[in-house]
N, C-alpha and C. Protein backbone atom coordinates (compact mmCIF):
# COMPACT_ATOMS: atom_id res chain seq x y z
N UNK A 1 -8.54 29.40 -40.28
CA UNK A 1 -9.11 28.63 -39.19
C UNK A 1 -7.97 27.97 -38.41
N UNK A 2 -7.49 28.35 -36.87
CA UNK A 2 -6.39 27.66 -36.18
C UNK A 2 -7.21 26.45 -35.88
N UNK A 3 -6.52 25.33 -35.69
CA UNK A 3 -6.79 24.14 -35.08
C UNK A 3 -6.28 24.32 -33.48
N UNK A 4 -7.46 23.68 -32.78
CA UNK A 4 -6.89 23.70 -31.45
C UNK A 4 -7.03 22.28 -30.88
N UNK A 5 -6.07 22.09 -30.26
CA UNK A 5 -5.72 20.93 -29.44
C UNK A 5 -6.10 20.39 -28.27
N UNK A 6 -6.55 19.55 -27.47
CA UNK A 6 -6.81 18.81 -26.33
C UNK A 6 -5.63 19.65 -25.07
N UNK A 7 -6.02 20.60 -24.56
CA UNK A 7 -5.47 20.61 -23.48
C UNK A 7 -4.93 19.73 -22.67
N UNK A 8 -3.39 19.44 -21.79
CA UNK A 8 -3.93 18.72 -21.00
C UNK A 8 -4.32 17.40 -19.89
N UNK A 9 -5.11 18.85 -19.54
CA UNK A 9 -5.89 18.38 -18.49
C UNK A 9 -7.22 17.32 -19.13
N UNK A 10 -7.40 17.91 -20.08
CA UNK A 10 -8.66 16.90 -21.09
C UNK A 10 -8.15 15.56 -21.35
N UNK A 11 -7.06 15.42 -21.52
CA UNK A 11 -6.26 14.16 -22.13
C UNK A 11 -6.34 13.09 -20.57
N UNK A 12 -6.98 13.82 -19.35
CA UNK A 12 -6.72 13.15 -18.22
C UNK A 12 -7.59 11.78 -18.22
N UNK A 13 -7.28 10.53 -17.90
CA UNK A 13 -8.19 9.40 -17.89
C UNK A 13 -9.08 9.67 -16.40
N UNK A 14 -10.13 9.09 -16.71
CA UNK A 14 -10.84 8.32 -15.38
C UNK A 14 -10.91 7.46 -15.22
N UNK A 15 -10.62 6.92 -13.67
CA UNK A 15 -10.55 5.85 -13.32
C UNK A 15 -11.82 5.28 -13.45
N UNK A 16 -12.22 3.69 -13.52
CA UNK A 16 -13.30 3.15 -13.71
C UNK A 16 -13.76 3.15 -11.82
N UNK A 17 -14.89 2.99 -11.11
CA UNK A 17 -15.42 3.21 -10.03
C UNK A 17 -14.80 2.22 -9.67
N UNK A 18 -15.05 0.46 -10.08
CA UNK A 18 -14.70 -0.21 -9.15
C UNK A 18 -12.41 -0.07 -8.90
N UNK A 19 -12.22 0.68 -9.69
CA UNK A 19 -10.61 1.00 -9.41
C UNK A 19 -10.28 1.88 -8.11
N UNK A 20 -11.17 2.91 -8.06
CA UNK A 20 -11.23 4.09 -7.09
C UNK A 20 -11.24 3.33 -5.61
N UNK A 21 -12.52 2.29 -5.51
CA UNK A 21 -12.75 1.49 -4.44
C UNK A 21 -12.08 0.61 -4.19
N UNK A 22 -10.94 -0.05 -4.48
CA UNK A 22 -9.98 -0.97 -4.88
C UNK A 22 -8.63 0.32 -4.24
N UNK A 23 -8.91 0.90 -4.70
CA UNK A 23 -7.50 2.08 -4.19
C UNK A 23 -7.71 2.19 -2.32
N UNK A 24 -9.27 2.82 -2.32
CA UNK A 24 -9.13 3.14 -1.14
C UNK A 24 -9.12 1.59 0.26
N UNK A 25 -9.67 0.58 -0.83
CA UNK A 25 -9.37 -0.48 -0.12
C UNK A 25 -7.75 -0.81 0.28
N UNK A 26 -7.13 -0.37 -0.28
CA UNK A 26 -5.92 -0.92 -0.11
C UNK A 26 -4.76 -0.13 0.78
N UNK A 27 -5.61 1.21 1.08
CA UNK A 27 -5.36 2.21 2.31
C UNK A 27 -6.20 1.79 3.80
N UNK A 28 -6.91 1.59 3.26
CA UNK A 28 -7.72 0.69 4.56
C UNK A 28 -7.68 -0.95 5.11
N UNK A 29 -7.13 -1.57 3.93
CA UNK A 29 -6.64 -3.03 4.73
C UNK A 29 -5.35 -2.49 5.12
N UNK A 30 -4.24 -1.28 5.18
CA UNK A 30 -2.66 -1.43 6.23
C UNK A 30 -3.60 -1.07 7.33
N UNK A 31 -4.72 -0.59 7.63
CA UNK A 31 -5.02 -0.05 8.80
C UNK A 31 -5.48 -0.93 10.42
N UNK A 32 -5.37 -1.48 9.92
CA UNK A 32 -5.96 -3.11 11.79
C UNK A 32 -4.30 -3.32 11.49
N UNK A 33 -3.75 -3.76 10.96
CA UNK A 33 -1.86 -3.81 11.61
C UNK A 33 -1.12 -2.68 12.05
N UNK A 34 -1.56 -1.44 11.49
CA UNK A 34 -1.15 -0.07 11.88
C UNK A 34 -0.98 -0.10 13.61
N UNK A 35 -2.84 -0.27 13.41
CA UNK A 35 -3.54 0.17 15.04
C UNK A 35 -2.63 -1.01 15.61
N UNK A 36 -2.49 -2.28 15.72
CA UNK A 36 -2.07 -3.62 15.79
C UNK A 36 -0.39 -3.33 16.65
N UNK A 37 0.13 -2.98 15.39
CA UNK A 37 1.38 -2.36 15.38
C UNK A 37 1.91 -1.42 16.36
N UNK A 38 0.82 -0.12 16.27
CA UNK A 38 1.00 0.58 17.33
C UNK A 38 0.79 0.57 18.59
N UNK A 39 -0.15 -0.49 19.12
CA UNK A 39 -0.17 -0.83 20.17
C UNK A 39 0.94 -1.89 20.79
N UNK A 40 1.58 -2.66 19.88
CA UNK A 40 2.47 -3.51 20.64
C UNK A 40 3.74 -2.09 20.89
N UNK A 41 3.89 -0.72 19.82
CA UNK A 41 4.94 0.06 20.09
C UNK A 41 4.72 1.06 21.60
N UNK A 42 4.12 1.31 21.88
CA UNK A 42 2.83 1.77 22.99
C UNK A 42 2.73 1.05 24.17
N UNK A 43 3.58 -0.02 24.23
CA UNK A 43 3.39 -1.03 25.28
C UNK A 43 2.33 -1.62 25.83
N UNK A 44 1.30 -2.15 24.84
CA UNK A 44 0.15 -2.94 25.02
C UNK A 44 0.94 -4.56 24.85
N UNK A 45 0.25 -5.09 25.45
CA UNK A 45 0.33 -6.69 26.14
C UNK A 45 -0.35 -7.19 24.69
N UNK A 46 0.16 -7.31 23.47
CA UNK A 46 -0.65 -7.96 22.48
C UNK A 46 0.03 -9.96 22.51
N UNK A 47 0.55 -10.21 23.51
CA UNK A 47 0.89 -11.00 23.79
C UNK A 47 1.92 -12.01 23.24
N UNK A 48 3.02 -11.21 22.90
CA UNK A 48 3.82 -12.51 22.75
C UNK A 48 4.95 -12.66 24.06
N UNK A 49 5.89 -13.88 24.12
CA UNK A 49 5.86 -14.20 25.50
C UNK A 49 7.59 -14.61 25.26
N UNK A 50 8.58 -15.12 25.87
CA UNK A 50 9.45 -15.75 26.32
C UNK A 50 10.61 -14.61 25.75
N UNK A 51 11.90 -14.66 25.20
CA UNK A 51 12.12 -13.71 24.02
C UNK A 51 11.99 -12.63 23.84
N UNK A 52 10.92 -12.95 22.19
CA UNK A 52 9.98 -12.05 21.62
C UNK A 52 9.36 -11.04 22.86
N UNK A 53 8.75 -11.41 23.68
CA UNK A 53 8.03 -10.74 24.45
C UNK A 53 8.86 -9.58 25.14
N UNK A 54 9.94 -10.46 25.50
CA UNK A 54 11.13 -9.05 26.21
C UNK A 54 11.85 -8.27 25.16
N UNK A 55 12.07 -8.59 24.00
CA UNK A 55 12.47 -7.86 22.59
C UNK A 55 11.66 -7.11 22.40
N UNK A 56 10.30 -7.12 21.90
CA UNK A 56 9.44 -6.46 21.44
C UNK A 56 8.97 -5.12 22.76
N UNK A 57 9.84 -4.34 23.17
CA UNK A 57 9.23 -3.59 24.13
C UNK A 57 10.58 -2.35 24.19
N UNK A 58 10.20 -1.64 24.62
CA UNK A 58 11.16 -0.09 25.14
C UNK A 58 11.05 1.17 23.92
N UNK A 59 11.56 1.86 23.82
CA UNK A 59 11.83 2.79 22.73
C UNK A 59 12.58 2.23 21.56
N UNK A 60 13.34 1.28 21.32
CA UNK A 60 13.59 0.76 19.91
C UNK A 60 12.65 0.44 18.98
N UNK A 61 11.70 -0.64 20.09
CA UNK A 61 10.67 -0.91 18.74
C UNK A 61 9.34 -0.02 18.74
N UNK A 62 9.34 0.84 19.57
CA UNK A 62 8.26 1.90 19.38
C UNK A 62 8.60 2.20 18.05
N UNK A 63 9.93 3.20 17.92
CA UNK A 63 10.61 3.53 16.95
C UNK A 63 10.30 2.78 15.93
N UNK A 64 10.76 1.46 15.72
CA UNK A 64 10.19 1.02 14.43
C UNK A 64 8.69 0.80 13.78
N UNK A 65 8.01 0.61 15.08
CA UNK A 65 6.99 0.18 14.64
C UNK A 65 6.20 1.33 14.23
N UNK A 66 6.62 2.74 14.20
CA UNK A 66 6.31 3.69 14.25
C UNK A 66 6.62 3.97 12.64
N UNK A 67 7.88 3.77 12.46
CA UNK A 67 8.68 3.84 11.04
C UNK A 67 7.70 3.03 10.13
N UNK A 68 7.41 1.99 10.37
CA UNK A 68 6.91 0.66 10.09
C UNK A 68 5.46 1.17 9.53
N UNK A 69 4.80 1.68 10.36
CA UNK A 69 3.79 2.01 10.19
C UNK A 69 3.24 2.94 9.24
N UNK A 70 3.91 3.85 9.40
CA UNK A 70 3.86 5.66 8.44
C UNK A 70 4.55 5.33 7.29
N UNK A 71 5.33 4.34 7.13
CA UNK A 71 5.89 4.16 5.77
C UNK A 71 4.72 3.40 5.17
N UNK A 72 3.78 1.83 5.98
CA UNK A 72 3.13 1.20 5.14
C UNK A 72 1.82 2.23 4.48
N UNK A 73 1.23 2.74 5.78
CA UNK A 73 0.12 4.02 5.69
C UNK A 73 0.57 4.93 4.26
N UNK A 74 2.14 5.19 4.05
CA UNK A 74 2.21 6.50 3.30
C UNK A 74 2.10 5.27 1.53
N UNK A 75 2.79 4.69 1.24
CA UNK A 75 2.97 3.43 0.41
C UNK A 75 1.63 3.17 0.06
N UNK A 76 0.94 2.67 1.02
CA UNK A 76 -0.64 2.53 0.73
C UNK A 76 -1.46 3.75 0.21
N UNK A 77 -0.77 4.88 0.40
CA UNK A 77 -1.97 6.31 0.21
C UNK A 77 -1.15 6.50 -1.48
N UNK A 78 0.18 6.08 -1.45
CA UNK A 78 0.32 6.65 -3.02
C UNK A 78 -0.49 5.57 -3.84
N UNK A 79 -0.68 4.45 -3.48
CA UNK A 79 -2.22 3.60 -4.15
C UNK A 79 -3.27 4.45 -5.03
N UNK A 80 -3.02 5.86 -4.06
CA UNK A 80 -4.22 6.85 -4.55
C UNK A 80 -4.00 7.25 -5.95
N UNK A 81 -2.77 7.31 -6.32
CA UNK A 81 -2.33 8.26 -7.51
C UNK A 81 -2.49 7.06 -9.04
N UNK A 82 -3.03 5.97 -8.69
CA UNK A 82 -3.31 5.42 -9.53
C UNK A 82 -4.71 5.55 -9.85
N UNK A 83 -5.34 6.01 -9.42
CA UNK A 83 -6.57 6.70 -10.12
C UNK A 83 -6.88 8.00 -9.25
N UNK A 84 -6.12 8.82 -9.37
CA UNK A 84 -6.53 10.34 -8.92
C UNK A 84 -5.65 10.67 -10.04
N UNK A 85 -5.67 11.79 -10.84
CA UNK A 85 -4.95 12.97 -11.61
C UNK A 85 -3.57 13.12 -11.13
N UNK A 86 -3.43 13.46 -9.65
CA UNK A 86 -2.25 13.28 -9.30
C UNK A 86 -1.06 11.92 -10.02
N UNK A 87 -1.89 11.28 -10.16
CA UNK A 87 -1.02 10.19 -10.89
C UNK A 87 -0.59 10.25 -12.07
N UNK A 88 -1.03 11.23 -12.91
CA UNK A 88 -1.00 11.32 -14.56
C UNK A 88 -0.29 12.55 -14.46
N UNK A 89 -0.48 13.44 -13.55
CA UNK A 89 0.28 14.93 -14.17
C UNK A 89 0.41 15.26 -12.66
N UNK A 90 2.04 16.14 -12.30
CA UNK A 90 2.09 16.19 -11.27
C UNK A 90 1.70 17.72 -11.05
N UNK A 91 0.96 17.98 -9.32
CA UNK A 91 0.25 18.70 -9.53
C UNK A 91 0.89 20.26 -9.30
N UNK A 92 -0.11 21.45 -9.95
CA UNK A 92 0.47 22.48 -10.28
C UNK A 92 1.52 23.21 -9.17
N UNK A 93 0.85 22.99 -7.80
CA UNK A 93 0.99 24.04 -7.18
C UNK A 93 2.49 23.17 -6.56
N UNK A 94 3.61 21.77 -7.05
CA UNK A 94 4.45 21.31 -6.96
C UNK A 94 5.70 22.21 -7.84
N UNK A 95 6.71 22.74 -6.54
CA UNK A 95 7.29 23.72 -7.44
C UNK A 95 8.53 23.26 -8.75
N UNK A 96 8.46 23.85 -9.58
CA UNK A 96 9.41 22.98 -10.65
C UNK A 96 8.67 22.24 -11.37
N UNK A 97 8.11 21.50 -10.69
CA UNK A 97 7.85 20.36 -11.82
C UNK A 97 6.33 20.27 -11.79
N UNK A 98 5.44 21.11 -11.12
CA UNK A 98 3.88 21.06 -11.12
C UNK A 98 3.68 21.74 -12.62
N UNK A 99 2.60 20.32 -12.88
CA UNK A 99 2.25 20.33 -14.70
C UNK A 99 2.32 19.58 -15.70
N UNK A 100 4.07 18.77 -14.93
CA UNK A 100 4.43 17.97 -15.49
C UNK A 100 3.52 16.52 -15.99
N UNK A 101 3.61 16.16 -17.14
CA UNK A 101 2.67 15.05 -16.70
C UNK A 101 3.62 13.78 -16.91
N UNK A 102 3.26 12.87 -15.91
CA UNK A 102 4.20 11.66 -15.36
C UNK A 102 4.25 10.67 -15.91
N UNK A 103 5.63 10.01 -16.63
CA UNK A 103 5.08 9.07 -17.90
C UNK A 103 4.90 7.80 -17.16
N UNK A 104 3.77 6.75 -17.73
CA UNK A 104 3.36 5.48 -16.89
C UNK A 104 4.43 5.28 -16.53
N UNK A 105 5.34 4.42 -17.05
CA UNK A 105 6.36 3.84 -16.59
C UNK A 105 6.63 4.20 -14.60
N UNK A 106 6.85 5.43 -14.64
CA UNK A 106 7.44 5.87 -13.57
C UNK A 106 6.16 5.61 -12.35
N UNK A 107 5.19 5.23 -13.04
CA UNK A 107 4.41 5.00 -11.70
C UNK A 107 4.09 3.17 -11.92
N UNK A 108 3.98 2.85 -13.37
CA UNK A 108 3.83 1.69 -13.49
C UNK A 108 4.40 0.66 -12.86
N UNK A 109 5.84 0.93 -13.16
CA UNK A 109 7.22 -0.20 -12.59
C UNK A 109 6.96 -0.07 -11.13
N UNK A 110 6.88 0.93 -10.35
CA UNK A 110 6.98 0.75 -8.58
C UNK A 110 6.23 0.45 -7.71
N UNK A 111 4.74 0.36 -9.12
CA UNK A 111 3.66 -0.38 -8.39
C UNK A 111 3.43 -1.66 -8.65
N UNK A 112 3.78 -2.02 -9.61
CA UNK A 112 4.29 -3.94 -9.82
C UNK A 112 5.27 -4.25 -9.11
N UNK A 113 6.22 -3.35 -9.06
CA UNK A 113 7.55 -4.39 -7.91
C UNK A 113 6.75 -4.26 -6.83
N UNK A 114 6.21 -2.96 -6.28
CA UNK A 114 5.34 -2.84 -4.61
C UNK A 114 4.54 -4.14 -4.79
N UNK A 115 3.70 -4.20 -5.92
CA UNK A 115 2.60 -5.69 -5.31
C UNK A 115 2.89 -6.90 -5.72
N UNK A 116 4.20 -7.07 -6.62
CA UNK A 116 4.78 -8.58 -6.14
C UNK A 116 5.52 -8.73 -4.66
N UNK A 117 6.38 -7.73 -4.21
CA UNK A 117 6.77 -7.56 -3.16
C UNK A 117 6.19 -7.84 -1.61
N UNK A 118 4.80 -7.06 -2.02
CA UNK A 118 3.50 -7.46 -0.64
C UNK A 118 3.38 -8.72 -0.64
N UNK A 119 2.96 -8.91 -2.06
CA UNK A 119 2.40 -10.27 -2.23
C UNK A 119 3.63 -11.66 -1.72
N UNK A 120 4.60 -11.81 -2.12
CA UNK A 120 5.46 -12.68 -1.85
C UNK A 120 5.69 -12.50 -0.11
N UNK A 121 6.01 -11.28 0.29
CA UNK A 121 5.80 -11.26 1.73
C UNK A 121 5.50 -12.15 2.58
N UNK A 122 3.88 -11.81 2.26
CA UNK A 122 2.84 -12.28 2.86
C UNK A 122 2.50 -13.34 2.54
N UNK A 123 2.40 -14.20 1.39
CA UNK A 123 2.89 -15.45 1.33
C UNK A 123 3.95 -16.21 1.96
N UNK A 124 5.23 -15.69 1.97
CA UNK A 124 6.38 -16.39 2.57
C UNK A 124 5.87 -16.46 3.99
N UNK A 125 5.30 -15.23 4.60
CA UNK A 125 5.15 -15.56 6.01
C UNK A 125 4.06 -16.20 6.58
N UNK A 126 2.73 -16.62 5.28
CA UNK A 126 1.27 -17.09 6.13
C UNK A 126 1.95 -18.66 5.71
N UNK A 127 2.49 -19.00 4.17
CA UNK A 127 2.18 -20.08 4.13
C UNK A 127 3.85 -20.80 4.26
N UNK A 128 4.84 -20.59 4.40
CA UNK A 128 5.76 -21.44 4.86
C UNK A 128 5.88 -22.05 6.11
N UNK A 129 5.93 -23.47 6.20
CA UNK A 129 6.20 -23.63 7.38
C UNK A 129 7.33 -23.86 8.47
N UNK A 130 7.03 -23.82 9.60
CA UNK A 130 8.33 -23.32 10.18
C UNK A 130 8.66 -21.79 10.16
N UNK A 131 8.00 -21.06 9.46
CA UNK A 131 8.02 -19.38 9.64
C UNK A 131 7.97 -19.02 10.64
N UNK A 132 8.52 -17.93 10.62
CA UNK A 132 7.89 -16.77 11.82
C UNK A 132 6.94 -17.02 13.04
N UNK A 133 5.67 -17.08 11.77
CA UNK A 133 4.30 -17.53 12.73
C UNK A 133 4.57 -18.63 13.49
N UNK A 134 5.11 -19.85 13.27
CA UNK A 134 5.24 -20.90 13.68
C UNK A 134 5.87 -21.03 15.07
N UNK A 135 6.60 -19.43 15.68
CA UNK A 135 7.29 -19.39 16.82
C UNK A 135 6.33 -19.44 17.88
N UNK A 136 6.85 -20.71 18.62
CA UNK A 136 5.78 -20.51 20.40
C UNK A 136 5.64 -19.66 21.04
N UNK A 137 6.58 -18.49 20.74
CA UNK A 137 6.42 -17.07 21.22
C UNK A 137 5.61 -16.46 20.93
N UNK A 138 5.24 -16.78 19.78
CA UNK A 138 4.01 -15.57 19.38
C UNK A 138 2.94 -15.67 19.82
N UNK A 139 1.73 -14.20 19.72
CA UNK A 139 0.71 -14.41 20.53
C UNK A 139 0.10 -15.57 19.73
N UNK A 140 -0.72 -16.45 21.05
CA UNK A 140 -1.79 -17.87 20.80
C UNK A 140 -2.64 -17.18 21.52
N UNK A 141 -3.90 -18.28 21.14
CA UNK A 141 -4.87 -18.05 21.93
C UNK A 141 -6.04 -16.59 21.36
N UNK A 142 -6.49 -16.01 22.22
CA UNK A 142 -6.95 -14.88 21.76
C UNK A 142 -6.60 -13.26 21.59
N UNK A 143 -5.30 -13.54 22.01
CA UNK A 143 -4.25 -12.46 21.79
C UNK A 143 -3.88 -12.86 19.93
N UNK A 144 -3.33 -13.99 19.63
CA UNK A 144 -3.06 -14.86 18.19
C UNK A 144 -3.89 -14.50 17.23
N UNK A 145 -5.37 -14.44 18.13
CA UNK A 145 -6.50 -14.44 17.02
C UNK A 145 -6.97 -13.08 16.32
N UNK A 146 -6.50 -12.15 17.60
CA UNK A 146 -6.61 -10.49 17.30
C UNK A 146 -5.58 -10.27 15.91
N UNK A 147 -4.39 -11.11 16.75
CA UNK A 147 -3.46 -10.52 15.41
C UNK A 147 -3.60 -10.95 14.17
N UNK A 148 -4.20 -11.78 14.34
CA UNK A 148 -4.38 -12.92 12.67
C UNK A 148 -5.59 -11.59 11.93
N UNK A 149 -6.34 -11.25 12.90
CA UNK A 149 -7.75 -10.46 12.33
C UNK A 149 -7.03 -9.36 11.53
N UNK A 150 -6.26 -8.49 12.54
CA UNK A 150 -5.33 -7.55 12.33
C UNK A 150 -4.57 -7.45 10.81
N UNK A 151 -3.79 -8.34 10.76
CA UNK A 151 -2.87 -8.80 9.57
C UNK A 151 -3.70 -9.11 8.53
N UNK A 152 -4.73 -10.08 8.59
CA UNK A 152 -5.63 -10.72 7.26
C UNK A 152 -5.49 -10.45 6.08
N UNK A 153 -6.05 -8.47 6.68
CA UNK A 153 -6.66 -7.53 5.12
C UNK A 153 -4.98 -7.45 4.65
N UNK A 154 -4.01 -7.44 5.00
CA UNK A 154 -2.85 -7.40 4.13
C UNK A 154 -2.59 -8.04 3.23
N UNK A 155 -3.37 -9.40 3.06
CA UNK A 155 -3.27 -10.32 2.23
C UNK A 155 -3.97 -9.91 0.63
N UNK A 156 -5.13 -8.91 0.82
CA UNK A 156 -5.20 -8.39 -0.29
C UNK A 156 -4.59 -7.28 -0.68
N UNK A 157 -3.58 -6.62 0.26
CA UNK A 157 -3.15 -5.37 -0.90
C UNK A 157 -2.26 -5.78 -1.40
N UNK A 158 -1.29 -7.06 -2.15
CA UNK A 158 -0.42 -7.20 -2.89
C UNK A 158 -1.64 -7.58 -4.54
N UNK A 159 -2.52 -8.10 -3.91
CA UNK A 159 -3.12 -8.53 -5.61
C UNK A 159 -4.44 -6.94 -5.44
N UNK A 160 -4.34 -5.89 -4.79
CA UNK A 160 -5.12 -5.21 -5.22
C UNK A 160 -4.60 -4.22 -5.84
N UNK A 161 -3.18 -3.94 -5.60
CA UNK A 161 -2.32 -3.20 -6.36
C UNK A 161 -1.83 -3.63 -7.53
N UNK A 162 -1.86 -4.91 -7.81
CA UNK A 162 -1.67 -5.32 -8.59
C UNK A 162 -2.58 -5.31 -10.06
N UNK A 163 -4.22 -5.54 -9.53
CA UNK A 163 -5.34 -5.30 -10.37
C UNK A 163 -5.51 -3.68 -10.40
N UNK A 164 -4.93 -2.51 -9.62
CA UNK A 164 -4.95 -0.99 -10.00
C UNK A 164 -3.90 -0.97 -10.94
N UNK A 165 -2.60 -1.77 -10.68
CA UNK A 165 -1.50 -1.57 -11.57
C UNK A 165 -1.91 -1.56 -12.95
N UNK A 166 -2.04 -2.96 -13.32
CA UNK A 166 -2.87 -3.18 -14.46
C UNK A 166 -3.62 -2.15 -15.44
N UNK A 167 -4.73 -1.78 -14.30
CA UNK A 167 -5.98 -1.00 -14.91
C UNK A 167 -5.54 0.60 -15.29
N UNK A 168 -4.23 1.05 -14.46
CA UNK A 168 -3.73 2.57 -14.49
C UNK A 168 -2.81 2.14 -16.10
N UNK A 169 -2.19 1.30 -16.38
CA UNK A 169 -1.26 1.10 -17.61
C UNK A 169 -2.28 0.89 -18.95
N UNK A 170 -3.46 0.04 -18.69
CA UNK A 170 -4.29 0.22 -19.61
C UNK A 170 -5.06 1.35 -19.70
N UNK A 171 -5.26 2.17 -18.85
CA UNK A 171 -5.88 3.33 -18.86
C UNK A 171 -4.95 4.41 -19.78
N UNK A 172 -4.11 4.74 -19.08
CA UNK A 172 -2.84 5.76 -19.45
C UNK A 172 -2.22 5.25 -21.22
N UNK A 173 -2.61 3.84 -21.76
CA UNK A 173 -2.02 3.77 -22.91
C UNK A 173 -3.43 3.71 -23.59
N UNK A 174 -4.93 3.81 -23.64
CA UNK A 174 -5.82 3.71 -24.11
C UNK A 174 -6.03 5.70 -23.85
N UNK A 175 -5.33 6.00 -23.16
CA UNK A 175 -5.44 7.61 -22.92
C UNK A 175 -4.47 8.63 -24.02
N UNK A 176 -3.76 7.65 -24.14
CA UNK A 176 -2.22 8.21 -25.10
C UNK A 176 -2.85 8.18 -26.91
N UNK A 177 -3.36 6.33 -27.05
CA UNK A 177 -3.43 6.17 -28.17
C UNK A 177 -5.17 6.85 -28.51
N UNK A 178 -5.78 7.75 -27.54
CA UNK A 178 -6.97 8.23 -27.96
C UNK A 178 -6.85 10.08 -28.24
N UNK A 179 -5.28 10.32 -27.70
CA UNK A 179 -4.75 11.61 -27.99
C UNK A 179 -4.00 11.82 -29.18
C-alpha cells in the first residue's frame, strides 16, 4: 500500500471572506487620490495657489504624479496576494520559478514594513502640526474639501494591511502546522 501525500496545491489556505474584502478595500481606498492625483498631473485647477500652485504644474509633475500613482495602484494590487494563491505559491505559468511556493516571510516582512510605513505617513501628515497641510497654499475652501475626501480612504490602508498581514501569517503557519 503506497502512502500518498497532500499535493500542493491542497496544502493551499483560504482566505477568510471578511480578508478578501479588506484586500480589495485597500485597492480601492488608493483610488479618489489616484483620480485626485491625476488630475492635478493633467492640469486641472485642484487649487492650490501662490508657490505650490506654480510648482505643481508642466511635465515634471505630470511625470511624478503619474509615477506616484501606478506605483501606489500597483503596491495596493499586491494587497491581493495576501489572500489569492498567488501569494502562497508562485504561479505556474511564471518562468523558472512558477510552482514555487513562497515562504511567509517573504511576503510577511514587506507587508508589515508597507503598513507601518502608510500608516506613519499618514499620520505624520494629517496629525502634525505645522505640516504640509498646514501650508496657505494648499487647496481651502471647496477645492481643500475635495482633496481631504480624496485622501481620507488612505487613512485605512496602513491598518488594513496590517489586519491582512496578520491574518496571511496566521493562515500560512496554521496551513504549515496542519501539513
Amino acid at each position: 500500500m503506497s502512502r500518498q501525500f497532500p499535493s500542493p496545491e491542497s496544502r493551499m489556505t483560504t482566505a477568510p471572506r471578511w480578508a478578501v474584502l479588506a484586500a480589495w478595500a485597500t485597492v480601492l481606498c488608493t483610488v479618489p487620490s489616484c483620480v485626485w492625483r491625476l488630475s492635478l498631473g493633467f492640469g486641472v485647477d485642484v487649487g492650490f495657489t501662490g508657490r505650490l500652485g506654480s510648482m505643481y504644474k508642466g511635465t515634471d509633475i505630470m511625470v511624478y504624479v503619474l509615477i506616484l500613482s501606478v506605483a501606489s495602484q500597483a503596491a495596493a494590487c499586491l494587497t491581493l496576494g495576501l489572500v489569492r494563491p498567488w501569494g502562497e505559491r508562485i504561479p505556474r505559468w511564471v518562468p523558472r520559478l512558477g510552482g514555487r511556493r513562497i515562504p511567509p516571510p517573504a511576503a510577511v516582512i514587506p507587508a508589515a514594513l508597507g503598513a507601518v510605513a502608510v500608516t506613519a505617513l499618514c499620520a505624520a501628515v494629517t496629525l502634525v502640526p505645522g505640516g504640509p497641510l498646514d501650508n496657505p497654499d494648499f487647496p481651502q475652501g471647496a477645492a481643500g474639501m475635495i482633496m481631504d475626501l480624496c485622501y481620507a480612504p488612505l487613512l485605512l490602508w496602513g491598518p488594513l494591511v496590517a489586519a491582512l498581514t496578520v491574518a496571511y501569517a496566521r493562515r500560512r503557519r496554521a496551513g504549515a502546522l496542519a501539513a
